[in-house]
Protein backbone atom coordinates (compact mmCIF):
# COMPACT_ATOMS: atom_id res chain seq x y z
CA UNK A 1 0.00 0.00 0.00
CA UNK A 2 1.65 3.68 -0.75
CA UNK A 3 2.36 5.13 2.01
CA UNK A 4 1.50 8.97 1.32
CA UNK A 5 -2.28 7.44 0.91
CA UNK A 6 -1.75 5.88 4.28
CA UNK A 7 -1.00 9.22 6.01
CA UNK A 8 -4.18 10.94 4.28
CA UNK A 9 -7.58 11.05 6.69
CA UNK A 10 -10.45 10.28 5.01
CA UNK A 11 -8.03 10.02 1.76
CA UNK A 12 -7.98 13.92 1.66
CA UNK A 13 -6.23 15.07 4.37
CA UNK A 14 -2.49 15.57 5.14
CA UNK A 15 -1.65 14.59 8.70
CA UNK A 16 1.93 15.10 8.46
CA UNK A 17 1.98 18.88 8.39
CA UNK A 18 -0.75 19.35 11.53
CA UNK A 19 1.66 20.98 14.55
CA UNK A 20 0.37 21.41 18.03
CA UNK A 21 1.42 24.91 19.18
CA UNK A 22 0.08 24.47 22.83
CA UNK A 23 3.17 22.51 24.60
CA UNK A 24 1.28 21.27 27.45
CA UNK A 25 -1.43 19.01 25.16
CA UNK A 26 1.62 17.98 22.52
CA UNK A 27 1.71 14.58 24.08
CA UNK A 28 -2.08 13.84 24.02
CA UNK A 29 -2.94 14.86 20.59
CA UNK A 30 -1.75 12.07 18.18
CA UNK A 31 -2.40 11.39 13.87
CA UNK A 32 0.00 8.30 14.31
CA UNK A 33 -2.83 6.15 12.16
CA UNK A 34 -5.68 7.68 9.68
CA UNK A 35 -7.87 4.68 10.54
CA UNK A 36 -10.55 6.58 12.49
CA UNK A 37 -12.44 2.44 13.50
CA UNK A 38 -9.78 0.56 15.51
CA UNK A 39 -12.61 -1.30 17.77
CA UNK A 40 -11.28 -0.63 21.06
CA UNK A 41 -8.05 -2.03 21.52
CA UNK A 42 -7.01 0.93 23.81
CA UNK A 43 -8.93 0.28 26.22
CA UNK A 44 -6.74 -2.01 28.14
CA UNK A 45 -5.13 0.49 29.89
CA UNK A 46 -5.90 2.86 31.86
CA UNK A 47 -3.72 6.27 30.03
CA UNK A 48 -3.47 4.42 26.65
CA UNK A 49 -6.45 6.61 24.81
CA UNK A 50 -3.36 9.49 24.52
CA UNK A 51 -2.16 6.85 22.07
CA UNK A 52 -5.65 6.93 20.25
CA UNK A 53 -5.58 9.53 17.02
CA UNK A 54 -7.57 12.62 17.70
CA UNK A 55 -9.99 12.53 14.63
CA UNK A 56 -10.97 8.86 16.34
CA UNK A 57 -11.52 10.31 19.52
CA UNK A 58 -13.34 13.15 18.53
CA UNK A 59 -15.31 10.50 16.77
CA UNK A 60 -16.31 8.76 19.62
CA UNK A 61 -17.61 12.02 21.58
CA UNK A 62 -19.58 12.61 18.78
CA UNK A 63 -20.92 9.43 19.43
CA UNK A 64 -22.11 10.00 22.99
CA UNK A 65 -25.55 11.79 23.65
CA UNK A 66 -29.20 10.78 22.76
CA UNK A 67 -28.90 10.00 18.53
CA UNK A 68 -25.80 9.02 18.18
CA UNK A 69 -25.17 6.12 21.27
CA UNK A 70 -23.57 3.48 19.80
CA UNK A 71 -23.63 4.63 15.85
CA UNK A 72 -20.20 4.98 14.98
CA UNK A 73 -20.42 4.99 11.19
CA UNK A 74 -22.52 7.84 10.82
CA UNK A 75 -20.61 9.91 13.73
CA UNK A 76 -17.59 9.29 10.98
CA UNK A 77 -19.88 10.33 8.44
CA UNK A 78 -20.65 13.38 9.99
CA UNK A 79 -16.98 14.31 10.74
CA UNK A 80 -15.89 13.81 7.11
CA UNK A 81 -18.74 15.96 5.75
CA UNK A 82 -18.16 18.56 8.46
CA UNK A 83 -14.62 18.35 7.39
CA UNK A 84 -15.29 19.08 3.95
CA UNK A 85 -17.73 22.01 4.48
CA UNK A 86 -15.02 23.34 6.67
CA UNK A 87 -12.39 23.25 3.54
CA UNK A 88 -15.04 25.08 1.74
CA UNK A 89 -15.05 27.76 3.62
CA UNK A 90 -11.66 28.42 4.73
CA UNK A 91 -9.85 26.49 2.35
CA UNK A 92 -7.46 25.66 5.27
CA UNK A 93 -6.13 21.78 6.75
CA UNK A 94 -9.80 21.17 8.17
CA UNK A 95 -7.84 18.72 11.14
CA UNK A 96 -4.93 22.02 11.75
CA UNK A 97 -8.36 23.95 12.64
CA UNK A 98 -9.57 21.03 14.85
CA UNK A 99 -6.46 20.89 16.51
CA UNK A 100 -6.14 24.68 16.99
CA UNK A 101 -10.10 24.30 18.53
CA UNK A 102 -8.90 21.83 20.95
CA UNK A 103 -6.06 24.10 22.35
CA UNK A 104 -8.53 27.10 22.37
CA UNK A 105 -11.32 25.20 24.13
CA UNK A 106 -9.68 22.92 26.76
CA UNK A 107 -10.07 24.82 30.30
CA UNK A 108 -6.47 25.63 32.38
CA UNK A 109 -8.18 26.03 35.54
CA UNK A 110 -11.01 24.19 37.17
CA UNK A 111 -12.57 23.87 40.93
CA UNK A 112 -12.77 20.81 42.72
CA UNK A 113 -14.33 20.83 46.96
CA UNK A 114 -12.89 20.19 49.26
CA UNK A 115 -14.48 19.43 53.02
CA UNK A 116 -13.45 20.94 56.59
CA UNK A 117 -14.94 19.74 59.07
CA UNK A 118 -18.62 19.58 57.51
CA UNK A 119 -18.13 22.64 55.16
CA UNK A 120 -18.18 22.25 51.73
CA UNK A 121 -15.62 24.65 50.33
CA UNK A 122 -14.39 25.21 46.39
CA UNK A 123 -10.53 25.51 45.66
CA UNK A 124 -9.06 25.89 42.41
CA UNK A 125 -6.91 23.64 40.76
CA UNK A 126 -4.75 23.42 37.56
CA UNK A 127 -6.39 20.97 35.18
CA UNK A 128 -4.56 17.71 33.71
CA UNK A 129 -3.53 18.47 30.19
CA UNK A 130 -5.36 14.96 28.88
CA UNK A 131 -8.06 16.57 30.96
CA UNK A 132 -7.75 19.25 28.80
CA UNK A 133 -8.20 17.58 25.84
CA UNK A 134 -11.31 15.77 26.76
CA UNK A 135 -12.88 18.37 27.90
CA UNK A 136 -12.23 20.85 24.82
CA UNK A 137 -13.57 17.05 22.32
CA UNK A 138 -16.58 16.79 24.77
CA UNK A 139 -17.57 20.92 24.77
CA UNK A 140 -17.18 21.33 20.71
CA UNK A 141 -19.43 17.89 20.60
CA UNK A 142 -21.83 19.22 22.88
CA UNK A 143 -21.97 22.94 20.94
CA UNK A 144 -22.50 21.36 17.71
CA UNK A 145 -25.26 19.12 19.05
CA UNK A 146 -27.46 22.02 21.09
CA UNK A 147 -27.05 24.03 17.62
CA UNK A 148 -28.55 21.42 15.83
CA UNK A 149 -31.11 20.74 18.15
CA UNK A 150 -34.56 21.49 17.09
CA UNK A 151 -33.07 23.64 14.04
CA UNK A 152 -33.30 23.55 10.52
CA UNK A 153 -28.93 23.14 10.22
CA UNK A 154 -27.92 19.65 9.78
CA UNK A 155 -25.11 18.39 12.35
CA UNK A 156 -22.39 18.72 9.81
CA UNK A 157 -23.17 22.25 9.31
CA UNK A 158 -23.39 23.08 13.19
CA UNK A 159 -19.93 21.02 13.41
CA UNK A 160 -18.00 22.50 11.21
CA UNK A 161 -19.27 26.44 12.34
CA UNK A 162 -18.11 25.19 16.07
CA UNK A 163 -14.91 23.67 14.81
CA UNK A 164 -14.36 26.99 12.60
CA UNK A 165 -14.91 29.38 15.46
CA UNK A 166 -13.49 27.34 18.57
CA UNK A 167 -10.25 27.39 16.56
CA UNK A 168 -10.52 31.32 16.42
CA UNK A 169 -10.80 31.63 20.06
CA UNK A 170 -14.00 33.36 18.99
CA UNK A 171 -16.44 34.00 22.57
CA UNK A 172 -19.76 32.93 20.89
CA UNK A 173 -18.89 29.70 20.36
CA UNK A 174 -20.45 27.18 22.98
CA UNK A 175 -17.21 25.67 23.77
CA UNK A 176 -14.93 28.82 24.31
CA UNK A 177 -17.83 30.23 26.81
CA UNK A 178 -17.88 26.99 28.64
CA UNK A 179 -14.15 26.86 28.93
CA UNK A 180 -14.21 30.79 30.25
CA UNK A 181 -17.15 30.00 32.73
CA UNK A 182 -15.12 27.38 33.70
CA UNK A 183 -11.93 29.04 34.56
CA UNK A 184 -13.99 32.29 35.69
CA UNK A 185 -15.45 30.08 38.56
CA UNK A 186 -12.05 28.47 38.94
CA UNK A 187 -10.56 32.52 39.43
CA UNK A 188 -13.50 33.42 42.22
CA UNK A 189 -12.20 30.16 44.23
CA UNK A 190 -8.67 31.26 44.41
């Protein structure tokens, strides 16, 4: 099999020239294989999904919530065509902008509570950097999902505007405000 087709997602996209700029989620964002289907055999281990390639991870958020439980092939399907109307419209490396979206969206600071004595009391903490990650896939699933909900915008189109604006840090997308309501909460428990 040539190998340039083997480094091509979804047989359009170049994975070699993606480059995390964010140093601290470098490790946990991987295009080692284009295969976004690999059944599971990560799951072994407790840390091994940092080993899992983004585009199949982000697959498999898409995946969770009401319509999509367990339907894996059209959560694909919706990526790819989300993918393409994203080339569309900015002509750019559709998986560069999802990348960029994930370091926008993933919080830096979070709360956790702690008890003394009986009192419930919030202290913030720094957030794990594969924390990070899952949080930023889970919040640009979940934003493309509410704006699809009872509209007249398929799921692909709702995607790719989330994808589009998460990666320019832009404040009206769902997953940039949860991220800053996040760490704004996180700043009032200092």
């Amino acid at each position: 099999m040539d190998t340039e087709f083997q480094s091509l997602l979804f047989g359009k996209w170049e994975l070699n020239a993606i480059h995390v700029e964010d140093p601290g989620v470098r490790r946990y964002i991987q295009f080692g294989d284009p295969i976004v289907h690999t059944g599971g055999r990560h799951a072994h281990q407790q840390f091994s999904k940092s080993n899992l390639s983004i585009v199949e991870r982000f697959v498999n958020k898409i995946m969770r919530g009401e319509d999509n439980t367990g339907k894996k092939i059209r959560a694909y399907n919706t990526l790819r065509k989300s993918f393409d109307i994203i080339h569309k419209r900015t002509g750019q490396n559709p998986v560069q902008l999802l990348v960029e979206a994930i370091e926008n969206a993933g919080p830096r600071e979070e709360t956790v509570r702690l008890k003394y004595g009986g009192i419930s009391v919030p202290k913030a903490v720094d957030t794990a950097s594969q924390r990070r990650v899952d949080l930023a896939l889970m919040y640009i699933a979940q934003g493309a999902q509410k704006a699809a909900f009872k509209s007249r915008r398929p799921i692909e189109d709702c995607l790719a505007s989330e994808i589009t604006s998460a990666s320019k840090n832009d404040v009206r997308s769902f997953s940039i405000s949860k991220k800053e309501e996040k760490e704004r909460v996180a700043k009032a428990a200092r």
